[in-house]
N, C-alpha and C. Protein backbone atom coordinates (compact mmCIF):
# COMPACT_ATOMS: atom_id res chain seq x y z
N UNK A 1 0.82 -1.22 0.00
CA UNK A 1 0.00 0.00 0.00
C UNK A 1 0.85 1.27 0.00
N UNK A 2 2.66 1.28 0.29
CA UNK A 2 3.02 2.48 0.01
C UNK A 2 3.27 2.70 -0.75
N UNK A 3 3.10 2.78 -1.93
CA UNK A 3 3.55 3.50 -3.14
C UNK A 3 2.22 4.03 -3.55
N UNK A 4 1.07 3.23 -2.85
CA UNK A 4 -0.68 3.82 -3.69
C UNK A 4 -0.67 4.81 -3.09
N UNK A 5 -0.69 4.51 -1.41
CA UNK A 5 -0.59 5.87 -0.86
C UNK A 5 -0.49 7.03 -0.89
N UNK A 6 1.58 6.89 -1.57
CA UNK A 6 2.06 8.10 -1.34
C UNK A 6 1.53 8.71 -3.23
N UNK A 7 0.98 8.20 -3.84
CA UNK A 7 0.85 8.96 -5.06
C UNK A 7 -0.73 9.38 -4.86
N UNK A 8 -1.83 8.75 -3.64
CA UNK A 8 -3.24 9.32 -3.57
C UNK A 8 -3.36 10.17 -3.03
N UNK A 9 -2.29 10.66 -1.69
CA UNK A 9 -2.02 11.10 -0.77
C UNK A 9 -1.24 13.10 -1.27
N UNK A 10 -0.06 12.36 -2.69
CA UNK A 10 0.20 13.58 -2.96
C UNK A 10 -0.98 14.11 -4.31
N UNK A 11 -1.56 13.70 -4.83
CA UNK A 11 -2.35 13.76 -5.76
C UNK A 11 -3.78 14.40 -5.01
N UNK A 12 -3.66 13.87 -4.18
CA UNK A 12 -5.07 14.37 -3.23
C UNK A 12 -4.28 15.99 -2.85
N UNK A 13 -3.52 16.10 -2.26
CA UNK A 13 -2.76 17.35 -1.60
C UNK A 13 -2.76 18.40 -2.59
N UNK A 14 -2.22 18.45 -3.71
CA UNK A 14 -2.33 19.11 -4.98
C UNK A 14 -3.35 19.56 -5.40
N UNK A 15 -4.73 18.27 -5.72
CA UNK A 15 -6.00 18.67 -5.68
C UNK A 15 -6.86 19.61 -5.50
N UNK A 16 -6.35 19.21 -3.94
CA UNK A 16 -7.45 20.28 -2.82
C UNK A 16 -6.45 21.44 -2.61
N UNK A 17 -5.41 21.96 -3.14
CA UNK A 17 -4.58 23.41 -2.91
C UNK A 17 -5.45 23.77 -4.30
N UNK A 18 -4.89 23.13 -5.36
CA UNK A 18 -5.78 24.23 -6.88
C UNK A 18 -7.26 24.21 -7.32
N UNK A 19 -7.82 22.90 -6.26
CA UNK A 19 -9.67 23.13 -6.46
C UNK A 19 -9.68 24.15 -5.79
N UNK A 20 -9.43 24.28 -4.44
CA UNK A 20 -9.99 25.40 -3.33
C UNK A 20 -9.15 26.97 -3.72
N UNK A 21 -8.22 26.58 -3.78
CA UNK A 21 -7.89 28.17 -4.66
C UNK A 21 -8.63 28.83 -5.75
N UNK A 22 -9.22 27.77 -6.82
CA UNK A 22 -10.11 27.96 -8.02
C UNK A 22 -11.22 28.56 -7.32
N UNK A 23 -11.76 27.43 -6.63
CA UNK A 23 -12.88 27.44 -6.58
C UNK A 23 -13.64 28.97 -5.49
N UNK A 24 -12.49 29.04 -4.73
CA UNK A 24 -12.64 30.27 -4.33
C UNK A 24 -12.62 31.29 -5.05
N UNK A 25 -11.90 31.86 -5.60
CA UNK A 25 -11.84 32.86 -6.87
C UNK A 25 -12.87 32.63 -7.65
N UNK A 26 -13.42 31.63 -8.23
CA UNK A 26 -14.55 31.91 -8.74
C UNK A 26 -15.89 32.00 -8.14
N UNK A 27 -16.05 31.76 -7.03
CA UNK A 27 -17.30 31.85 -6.53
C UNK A 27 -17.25 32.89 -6.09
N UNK A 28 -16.32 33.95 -5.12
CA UNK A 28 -16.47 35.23 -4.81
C UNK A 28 -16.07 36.28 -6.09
N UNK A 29 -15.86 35.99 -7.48
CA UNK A 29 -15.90 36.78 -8.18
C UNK A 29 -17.04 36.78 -8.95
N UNK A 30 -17.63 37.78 -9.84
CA UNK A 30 -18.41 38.23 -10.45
C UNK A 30 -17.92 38.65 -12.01
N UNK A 31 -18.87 38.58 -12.60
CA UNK A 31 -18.74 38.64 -14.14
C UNK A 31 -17.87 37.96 -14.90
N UNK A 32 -16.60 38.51 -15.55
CA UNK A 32 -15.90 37.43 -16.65
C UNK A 32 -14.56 36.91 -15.99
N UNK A 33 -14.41 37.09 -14.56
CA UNK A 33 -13.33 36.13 -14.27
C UNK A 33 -14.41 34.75 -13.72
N UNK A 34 -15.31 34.74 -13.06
CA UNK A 34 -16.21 33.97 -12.85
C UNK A 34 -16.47 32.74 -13.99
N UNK A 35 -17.19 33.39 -14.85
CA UNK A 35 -17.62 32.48 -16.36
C UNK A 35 -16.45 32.13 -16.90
N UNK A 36 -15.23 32.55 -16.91
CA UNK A 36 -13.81 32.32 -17.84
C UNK A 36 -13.69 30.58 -16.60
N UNK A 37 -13.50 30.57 -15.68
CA UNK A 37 -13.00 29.65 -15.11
C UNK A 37 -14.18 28.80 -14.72
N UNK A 38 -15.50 29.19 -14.75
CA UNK A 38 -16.66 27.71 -14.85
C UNK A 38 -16.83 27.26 -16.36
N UNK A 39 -16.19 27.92 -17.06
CA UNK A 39 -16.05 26.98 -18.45
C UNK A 39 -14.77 26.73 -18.38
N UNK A 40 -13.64 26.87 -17.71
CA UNK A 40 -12.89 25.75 -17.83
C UNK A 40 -12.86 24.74 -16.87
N UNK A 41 -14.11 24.92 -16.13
CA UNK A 41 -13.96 23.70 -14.69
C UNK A 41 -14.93 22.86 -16.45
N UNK A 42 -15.83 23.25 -16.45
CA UNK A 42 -17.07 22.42 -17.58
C UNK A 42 -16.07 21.70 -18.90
N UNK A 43 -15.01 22.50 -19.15
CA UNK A 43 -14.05 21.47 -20.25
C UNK A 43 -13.31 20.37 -20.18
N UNK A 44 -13.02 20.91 -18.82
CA UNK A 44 -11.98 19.72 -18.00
C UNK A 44 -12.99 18.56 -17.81
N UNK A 45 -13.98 19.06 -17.13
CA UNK A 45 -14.82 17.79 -16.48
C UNK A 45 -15.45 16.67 -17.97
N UNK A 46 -15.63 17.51 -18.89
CA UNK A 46 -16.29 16.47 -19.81
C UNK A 46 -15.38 15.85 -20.46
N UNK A 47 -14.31 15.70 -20.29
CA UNK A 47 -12.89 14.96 -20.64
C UNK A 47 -13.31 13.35 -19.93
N UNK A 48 -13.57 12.34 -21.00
CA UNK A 48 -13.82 10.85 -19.95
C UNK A 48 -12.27 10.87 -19.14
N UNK A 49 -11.77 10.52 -17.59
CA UNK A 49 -10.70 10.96 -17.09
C UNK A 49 -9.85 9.31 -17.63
N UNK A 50 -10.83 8.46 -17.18
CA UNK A 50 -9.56 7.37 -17.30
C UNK A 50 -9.08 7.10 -18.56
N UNK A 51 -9.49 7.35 -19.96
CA UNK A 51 -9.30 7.18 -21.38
C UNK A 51 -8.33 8.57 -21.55
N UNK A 52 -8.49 9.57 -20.54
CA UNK A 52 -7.11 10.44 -21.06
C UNK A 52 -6.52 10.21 -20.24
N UNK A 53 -6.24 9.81 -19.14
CA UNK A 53 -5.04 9.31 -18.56
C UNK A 53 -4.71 8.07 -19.37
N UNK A 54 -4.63 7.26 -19.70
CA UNK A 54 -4.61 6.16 -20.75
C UNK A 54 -3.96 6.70 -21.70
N UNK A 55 -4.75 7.82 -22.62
CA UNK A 55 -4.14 8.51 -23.37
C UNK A 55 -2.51 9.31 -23.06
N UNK A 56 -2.70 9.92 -22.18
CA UNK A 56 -2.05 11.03 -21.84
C UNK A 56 -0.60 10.29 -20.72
N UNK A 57 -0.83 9.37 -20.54
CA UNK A 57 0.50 9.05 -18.83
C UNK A 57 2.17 8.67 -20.41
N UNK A 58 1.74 7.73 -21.23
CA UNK A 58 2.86 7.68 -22.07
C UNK A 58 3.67 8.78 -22.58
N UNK A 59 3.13 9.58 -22.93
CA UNK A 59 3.65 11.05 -23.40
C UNK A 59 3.72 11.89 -22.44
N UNK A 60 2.98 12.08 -21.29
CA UNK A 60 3.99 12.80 -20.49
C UNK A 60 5.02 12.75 -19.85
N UNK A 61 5.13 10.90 -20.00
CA UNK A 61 6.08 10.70 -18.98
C UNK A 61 7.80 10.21 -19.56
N UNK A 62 7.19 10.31 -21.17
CA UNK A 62 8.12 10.41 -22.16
C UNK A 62 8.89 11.97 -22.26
N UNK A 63 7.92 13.05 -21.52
CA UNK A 63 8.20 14.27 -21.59
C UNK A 63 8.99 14.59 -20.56
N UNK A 64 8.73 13.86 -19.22
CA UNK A 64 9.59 14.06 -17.85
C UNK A 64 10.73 13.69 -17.75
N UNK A 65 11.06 12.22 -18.84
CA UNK A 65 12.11 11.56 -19.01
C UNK A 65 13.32 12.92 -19.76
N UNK A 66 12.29 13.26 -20.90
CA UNK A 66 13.56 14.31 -21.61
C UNK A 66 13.86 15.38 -20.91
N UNK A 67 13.21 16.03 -19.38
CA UNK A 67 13.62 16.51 -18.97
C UNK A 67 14.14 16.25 -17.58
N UNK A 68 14.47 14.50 -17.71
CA UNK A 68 16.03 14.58 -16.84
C UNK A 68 15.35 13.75 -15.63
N UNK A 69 14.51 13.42 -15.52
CA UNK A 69 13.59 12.75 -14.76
C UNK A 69 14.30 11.09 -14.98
N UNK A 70 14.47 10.14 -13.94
CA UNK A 70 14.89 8.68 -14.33
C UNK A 70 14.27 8.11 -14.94
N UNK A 71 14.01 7.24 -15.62
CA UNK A 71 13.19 6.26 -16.36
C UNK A 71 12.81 5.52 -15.28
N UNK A 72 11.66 4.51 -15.56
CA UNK A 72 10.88 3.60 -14.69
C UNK A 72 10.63 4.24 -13.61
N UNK A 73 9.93 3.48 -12.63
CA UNK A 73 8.50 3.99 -11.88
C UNK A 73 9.28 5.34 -11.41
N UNK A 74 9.97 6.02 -11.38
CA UNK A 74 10.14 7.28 -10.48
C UNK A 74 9.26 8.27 -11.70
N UNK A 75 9.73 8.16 -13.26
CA UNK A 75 9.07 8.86 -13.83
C UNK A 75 7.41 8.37 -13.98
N UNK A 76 7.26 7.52 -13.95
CA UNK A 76 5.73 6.53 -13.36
C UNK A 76 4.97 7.25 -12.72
N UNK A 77 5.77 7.05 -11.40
CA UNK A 77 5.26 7.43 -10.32
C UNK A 77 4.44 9.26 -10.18
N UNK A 78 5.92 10.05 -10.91
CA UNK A 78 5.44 11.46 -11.17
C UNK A 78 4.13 11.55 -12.37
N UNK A 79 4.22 10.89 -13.30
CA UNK A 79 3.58 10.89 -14.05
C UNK A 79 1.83 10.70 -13.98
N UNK A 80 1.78 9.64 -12.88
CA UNK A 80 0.66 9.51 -12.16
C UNK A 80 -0.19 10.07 -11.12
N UNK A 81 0.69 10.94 -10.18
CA UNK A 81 0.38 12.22 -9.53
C UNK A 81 -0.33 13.50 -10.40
N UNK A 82 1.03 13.85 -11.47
CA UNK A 82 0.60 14.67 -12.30
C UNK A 82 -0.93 14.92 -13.26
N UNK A 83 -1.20 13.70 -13.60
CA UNK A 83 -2.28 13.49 -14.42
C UNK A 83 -3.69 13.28 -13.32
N UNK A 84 -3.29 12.61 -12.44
CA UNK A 84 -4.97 12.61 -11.35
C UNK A 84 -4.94 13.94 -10.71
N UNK A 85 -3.90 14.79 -10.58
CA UNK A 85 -4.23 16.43 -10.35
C UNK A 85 -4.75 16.90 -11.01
N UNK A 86 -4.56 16.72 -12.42
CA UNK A 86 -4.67 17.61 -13.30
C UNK A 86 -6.18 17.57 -13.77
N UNK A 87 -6.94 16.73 -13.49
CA UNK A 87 -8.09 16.39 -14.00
C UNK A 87 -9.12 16.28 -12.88
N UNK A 88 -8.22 15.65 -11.59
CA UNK A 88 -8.97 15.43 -10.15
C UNK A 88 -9.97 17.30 -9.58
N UNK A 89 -9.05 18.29 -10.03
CA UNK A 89 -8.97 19.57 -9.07
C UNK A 89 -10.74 20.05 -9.79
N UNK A 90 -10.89 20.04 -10.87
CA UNK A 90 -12.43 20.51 -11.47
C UNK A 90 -13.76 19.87 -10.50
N UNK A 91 -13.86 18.74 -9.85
CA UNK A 91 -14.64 18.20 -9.05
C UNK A 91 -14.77 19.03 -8.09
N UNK A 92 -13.43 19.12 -6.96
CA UNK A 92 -13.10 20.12 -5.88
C UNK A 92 -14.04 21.69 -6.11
N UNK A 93 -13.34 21.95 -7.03
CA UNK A 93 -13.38 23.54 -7.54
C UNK A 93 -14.99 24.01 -7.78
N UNK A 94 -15.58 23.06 -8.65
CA UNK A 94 -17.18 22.94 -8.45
C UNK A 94 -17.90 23.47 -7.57
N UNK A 95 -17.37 21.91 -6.19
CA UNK A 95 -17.80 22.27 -5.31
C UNK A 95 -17.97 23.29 -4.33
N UNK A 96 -16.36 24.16 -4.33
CA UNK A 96 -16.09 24.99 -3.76
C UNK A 96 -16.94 26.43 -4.11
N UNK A 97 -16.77 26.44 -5.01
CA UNK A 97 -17.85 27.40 -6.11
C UNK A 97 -19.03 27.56 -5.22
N UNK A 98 -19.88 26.40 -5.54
CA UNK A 98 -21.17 26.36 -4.78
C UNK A 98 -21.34 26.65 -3.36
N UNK A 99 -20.21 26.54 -2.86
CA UNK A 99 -20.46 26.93 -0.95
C UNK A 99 -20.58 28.68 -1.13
N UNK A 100 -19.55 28.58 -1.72
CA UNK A 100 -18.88 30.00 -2.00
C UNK A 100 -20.01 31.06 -2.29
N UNK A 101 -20.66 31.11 -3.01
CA UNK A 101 -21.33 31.26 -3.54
C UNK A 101 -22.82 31.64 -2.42
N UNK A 102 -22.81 30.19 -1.87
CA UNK A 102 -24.15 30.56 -0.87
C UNK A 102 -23.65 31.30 0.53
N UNK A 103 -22.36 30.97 0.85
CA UNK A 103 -21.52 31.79 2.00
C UNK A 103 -21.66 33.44 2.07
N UNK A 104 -21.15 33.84 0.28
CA UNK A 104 -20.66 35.11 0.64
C UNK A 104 -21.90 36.43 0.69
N UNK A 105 -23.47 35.16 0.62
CA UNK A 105 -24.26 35.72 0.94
C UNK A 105 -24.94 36.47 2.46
N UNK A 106 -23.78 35.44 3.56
CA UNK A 106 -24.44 35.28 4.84
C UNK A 106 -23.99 36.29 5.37
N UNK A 107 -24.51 36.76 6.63
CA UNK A 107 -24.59 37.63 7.33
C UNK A 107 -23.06 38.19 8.18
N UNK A 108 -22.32 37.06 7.84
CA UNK A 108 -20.74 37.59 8.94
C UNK A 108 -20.06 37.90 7.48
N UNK A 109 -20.08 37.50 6.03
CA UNK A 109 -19.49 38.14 5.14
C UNK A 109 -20.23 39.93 4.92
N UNK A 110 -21.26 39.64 5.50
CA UNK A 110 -21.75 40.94 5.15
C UNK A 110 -21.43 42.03 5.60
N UNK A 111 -20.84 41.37 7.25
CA UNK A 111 -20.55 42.41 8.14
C UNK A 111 -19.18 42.77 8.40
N UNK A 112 -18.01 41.56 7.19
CA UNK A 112 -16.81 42.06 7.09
C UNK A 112 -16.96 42.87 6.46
N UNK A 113 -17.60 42.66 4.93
CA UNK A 113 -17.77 43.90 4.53
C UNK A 113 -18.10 45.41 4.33
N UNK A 114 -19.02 45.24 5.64
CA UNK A 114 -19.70 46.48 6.18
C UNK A 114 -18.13 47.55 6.64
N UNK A 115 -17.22 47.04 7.64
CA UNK A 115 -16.53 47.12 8.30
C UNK A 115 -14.81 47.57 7.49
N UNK A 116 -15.35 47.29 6.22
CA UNK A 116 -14.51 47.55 5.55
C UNK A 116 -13.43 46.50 5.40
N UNK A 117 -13.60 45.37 5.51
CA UNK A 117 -12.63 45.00 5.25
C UNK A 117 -12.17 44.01 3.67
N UNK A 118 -10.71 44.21 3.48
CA UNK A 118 -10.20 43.84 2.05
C UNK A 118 -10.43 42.59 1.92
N UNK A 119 -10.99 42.18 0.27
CA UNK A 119 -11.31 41.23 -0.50
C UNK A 119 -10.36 39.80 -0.12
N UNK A 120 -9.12 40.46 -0.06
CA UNK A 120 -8.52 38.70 0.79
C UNK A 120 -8.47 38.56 1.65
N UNK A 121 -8.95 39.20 2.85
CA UNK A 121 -9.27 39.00 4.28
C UNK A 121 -10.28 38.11 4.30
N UNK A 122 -11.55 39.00 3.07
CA UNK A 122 -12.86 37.83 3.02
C UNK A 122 -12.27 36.69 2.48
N UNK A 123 -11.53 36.68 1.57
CA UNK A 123 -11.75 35.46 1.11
C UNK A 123 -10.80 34.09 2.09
N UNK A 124 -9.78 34.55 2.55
CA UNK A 124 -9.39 33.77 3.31
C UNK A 124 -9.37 33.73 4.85
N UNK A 125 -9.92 34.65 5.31
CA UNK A 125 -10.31 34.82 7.11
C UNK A 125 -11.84 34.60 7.03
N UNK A 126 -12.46 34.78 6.09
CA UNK A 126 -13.72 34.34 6.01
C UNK A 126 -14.51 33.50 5.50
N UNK A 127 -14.42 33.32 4.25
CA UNK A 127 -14.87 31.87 3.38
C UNK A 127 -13.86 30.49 3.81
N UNK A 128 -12.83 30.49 3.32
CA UNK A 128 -11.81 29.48 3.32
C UNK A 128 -12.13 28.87 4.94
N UNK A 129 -12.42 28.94 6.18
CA UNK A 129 -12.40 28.28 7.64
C UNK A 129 -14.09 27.60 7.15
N UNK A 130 -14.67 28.55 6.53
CA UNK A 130 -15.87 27.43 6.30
C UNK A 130 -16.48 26.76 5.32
N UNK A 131 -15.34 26.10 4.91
CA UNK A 131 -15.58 25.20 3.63
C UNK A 131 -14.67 24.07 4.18
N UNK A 132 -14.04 24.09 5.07
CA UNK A 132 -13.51 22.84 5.95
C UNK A 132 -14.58 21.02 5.47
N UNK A 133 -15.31 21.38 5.93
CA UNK A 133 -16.53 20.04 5.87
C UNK A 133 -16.38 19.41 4.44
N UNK A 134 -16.55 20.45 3.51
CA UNK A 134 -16.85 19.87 2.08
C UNK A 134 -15.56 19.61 1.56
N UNK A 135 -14.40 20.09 2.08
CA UNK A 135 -12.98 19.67 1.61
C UNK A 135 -12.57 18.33 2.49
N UNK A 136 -12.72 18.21 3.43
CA UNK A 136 -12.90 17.11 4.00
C UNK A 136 -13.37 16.15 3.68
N UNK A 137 -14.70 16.25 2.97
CA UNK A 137 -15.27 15.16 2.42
C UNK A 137 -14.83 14.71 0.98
N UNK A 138 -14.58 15.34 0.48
CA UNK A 138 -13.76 15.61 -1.21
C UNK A 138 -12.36 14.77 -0.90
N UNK A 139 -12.20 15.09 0.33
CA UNK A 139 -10.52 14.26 0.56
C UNK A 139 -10.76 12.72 0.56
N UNK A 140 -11.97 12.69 1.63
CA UNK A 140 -11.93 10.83 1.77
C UNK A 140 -12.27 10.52 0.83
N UNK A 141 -12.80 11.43 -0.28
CA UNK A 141 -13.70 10.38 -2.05
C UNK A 141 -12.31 10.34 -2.81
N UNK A 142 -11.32 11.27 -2.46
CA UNK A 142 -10.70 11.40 -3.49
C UNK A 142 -8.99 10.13 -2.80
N UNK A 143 -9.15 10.47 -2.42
CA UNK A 143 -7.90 9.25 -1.49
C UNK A 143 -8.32 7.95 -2.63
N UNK A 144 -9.39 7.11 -1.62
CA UNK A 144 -9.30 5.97 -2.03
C UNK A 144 -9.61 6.19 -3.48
N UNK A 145 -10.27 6.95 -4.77
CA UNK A 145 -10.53 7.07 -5.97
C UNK A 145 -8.80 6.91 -6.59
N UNK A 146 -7.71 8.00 -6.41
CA UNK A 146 -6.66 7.74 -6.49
C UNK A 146 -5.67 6.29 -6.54
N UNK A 147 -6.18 5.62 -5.55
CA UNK A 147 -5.97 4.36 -5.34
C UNK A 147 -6.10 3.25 -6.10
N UNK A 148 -8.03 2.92 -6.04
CA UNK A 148 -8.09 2.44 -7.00
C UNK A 148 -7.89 2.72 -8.57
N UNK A 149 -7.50 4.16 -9.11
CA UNK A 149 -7.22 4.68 -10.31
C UNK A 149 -5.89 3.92 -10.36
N UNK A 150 -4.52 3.73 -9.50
CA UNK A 150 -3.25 3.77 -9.57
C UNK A 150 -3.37 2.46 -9.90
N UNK A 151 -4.13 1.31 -9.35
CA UNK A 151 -4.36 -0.09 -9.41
C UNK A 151 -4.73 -0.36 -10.75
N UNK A 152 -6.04 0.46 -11.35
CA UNK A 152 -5.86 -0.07 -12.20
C UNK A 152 -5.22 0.35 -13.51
N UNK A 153 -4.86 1.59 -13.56
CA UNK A 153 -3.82 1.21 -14.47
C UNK A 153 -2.32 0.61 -14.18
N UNK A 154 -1.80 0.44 -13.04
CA UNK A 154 -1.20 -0.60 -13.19
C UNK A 154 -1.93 -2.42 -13.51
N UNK A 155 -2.77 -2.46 -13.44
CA UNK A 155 -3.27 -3.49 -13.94
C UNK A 155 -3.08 -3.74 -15.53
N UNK A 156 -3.28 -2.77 -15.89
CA UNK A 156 -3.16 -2.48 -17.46
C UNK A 156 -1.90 -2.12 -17.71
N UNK A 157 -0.89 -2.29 -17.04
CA UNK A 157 0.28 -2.17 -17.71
C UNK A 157 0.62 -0.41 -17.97
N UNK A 158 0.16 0.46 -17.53
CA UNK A 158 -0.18 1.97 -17.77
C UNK A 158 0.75 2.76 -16.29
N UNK A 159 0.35 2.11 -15.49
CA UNK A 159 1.09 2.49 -14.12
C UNK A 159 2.46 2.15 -13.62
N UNK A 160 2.55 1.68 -12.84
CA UNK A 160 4.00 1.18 -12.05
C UNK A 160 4.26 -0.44 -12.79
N UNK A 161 5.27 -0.72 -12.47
CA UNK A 161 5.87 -1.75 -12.90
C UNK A 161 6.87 -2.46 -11.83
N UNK A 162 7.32 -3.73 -12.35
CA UNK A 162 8.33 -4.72 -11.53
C UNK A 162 9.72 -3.81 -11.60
N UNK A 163 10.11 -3.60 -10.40
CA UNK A 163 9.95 -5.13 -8.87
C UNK A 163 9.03 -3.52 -7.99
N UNK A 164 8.25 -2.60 -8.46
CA UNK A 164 7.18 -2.26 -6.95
C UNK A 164 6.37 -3.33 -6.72
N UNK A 165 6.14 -2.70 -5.36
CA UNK A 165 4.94 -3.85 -4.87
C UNK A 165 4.16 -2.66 -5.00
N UNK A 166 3.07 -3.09 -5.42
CA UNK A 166 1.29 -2.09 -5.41
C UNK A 166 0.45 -3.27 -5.74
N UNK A 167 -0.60 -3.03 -5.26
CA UNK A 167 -1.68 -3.48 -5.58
C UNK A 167 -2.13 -4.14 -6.91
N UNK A 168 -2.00 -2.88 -7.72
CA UNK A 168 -2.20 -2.98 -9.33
C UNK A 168 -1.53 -3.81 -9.98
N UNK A 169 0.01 -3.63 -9.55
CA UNK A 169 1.32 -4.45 -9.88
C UNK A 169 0.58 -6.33 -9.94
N UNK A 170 0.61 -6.23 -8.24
CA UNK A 170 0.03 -7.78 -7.68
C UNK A 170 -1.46 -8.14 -8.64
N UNK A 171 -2.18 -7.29 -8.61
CA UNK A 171 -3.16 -8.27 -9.78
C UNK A 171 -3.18 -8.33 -11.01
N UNK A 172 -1.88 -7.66 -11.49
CA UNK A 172 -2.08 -8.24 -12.91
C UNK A 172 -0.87 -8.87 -13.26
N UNK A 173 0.10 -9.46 -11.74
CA UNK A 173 0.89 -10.71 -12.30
C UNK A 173 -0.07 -11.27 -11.89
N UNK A 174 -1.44 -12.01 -11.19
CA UNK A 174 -1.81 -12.83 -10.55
C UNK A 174 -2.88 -13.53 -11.27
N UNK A 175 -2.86 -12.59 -12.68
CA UNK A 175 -3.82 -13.27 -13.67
C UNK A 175 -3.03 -14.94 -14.56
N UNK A 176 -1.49 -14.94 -14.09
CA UNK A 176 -1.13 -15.65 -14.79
C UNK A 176 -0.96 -16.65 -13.64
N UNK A 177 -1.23 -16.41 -12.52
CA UNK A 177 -0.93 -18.01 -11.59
C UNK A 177 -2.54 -18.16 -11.08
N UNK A 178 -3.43 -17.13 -10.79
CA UNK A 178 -4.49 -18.01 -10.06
C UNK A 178 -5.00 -18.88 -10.42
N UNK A 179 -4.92 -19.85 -10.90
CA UNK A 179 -5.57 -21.15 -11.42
C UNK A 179 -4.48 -22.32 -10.09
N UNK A 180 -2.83 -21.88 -9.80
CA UNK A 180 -2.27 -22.84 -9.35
C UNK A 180 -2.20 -22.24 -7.80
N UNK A 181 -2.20 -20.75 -7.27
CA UNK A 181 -2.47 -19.70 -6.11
C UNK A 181 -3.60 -18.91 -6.03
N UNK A 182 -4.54 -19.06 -6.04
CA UNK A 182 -5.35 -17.71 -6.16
C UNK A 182 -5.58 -17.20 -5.04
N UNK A 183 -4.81 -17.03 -4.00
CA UNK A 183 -4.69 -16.39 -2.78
C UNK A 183 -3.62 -15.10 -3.40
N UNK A 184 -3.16 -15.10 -4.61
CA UNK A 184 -1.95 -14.08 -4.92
C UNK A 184 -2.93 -13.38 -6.02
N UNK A 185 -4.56 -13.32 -6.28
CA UNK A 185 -5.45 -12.69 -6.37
C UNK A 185 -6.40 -11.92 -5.30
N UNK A 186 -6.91 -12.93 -4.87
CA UNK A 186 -7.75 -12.46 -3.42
C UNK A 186 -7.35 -11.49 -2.44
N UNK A 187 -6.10 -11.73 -2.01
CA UNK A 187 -5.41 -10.68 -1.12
C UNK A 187 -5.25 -9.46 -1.24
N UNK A 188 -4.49 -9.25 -2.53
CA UNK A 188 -4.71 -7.74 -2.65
C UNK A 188 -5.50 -7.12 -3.30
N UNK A 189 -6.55 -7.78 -3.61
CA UNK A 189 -8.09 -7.06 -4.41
C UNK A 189 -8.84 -7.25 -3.00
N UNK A 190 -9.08 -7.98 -1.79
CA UNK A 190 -9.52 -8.23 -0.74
C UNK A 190 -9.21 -6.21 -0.07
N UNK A 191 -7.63 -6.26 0.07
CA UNK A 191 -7.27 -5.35 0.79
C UNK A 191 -7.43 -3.99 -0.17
N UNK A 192 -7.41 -4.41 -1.37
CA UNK A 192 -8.10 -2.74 -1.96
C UNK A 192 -9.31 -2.66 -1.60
N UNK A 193 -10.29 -3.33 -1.63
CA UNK A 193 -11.35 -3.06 -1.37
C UNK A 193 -11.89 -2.81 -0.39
N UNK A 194 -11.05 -3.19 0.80
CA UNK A 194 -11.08 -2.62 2.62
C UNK A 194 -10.92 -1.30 2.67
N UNK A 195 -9.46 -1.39 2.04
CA UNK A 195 -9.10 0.51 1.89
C UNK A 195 -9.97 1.29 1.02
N UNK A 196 -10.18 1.12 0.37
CA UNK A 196 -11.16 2.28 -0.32
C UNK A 196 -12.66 2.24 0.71
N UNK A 197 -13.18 0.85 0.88
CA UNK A 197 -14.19 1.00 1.95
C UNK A 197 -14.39 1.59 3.15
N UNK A 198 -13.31 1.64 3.53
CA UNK A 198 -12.62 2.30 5.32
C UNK A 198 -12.69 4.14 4.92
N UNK A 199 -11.63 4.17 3.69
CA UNK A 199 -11.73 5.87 3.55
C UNK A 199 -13.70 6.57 3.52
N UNK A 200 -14.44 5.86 2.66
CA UNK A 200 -15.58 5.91 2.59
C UNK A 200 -16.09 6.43 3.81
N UNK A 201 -16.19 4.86 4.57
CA UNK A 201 -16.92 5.20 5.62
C UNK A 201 -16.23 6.33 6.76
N UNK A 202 -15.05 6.45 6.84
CA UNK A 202 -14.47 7.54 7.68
C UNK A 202 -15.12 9.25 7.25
N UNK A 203 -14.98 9.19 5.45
CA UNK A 203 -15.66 10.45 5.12
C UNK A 203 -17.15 10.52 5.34
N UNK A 204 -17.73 9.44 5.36
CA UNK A 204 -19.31 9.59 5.55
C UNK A 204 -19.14 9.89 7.25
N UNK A 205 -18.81 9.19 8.03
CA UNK A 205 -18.55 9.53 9.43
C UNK A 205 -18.28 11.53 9.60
């Protein structure tokens, strides 16, 4: 589980810094910085994600290599961070939008503003402490989503490779022995499916 981890973990981190930055800026702005960036949350999102990561992890990571990056899983590894950020943050940003949005209607934004105070005070002494909940919850969907994303394209040969141990790695050598082990199936599709279940229920909690 450390290598799923540390790529859901930094992929999640990245995420939630450029959804909630987005998503702030666009929900407390008005007119054409507003619409400029909910049509690019709306371009991003109608992108199917796993067919352009599919698409997209070979060539970028052909791109990281020429710039000096090692070959095999280290450029993998970046490569796979890079691409579930890049596509992950429009979900976030959405959401953030929408709080935003019904927040900077309420009565303590009203009365920073009464009081005079500057536009990034509101936006970060005032909006940003209460959008906690919904970033929180965006974290536990997006953890284990990461996870199982990393699995399966390493399943497909798209992700990490031998000698990591991951998940993804383990079930798609395990298509060629379970007939003589299939405990070197069960186990780590058993334990992905705990972990992604556990993050779940912790975010519904």
């Amino acid at each position: 589980s450390r290598i799923s981890l540390f790529i859901a973990i930094s992929a999640t981190i990245i995420t939630v810094v450029i959804g909630t930055t987005i998503g702030i800026i666009s929900g407390n702005s008005r007119g054409r910085t507003d619409s400029i960036l909910s049509r690019f949350m709306d371009i991003t999102l109608a992108f199917p994600l796993l067919l352009v990561i599919i698409a997209m992890s070979p060539v970028l990571e052909q791109r990281l290599q020429a710039w000096g990056l090692p070959a095999g899983n280290t450029s993998r590894i970046t490569t796979l961070i890079l691409v579930l950020s890049i596509f992950g943050w429009p979900y976030l940003a959405r959401l953030i939008r929408g709080q935003v949005l019904s927040l900077r209607e309420r009565e303590f934004v009203e009365a920073a503003i009464s009081i005079g105070s500057s536009n990034r005070r509101i936006l970060w002494r005032e909006l940003l402490p209460n959008l906690w909940a919904p970033v929180i919850v965006i974290v536990s969907l997006s953890l284990p989503g990461y996870v199982a994303t990393e699995s399966t394209l390493s399943f497909l040969g798209l992700g990490l490779m031998q000698p990591a141990a991951s998940w993804g790695v383990m079930l798609g050598d395990s298509v060629r022995y379970y007939r003589a082990d299939p405990t070197y199936l069960f186990i780590p599709g058993i334990a992905l499916v705990v972990l992604v279940m556990a993050f779940n229920l912790v975010g519904d909690a």
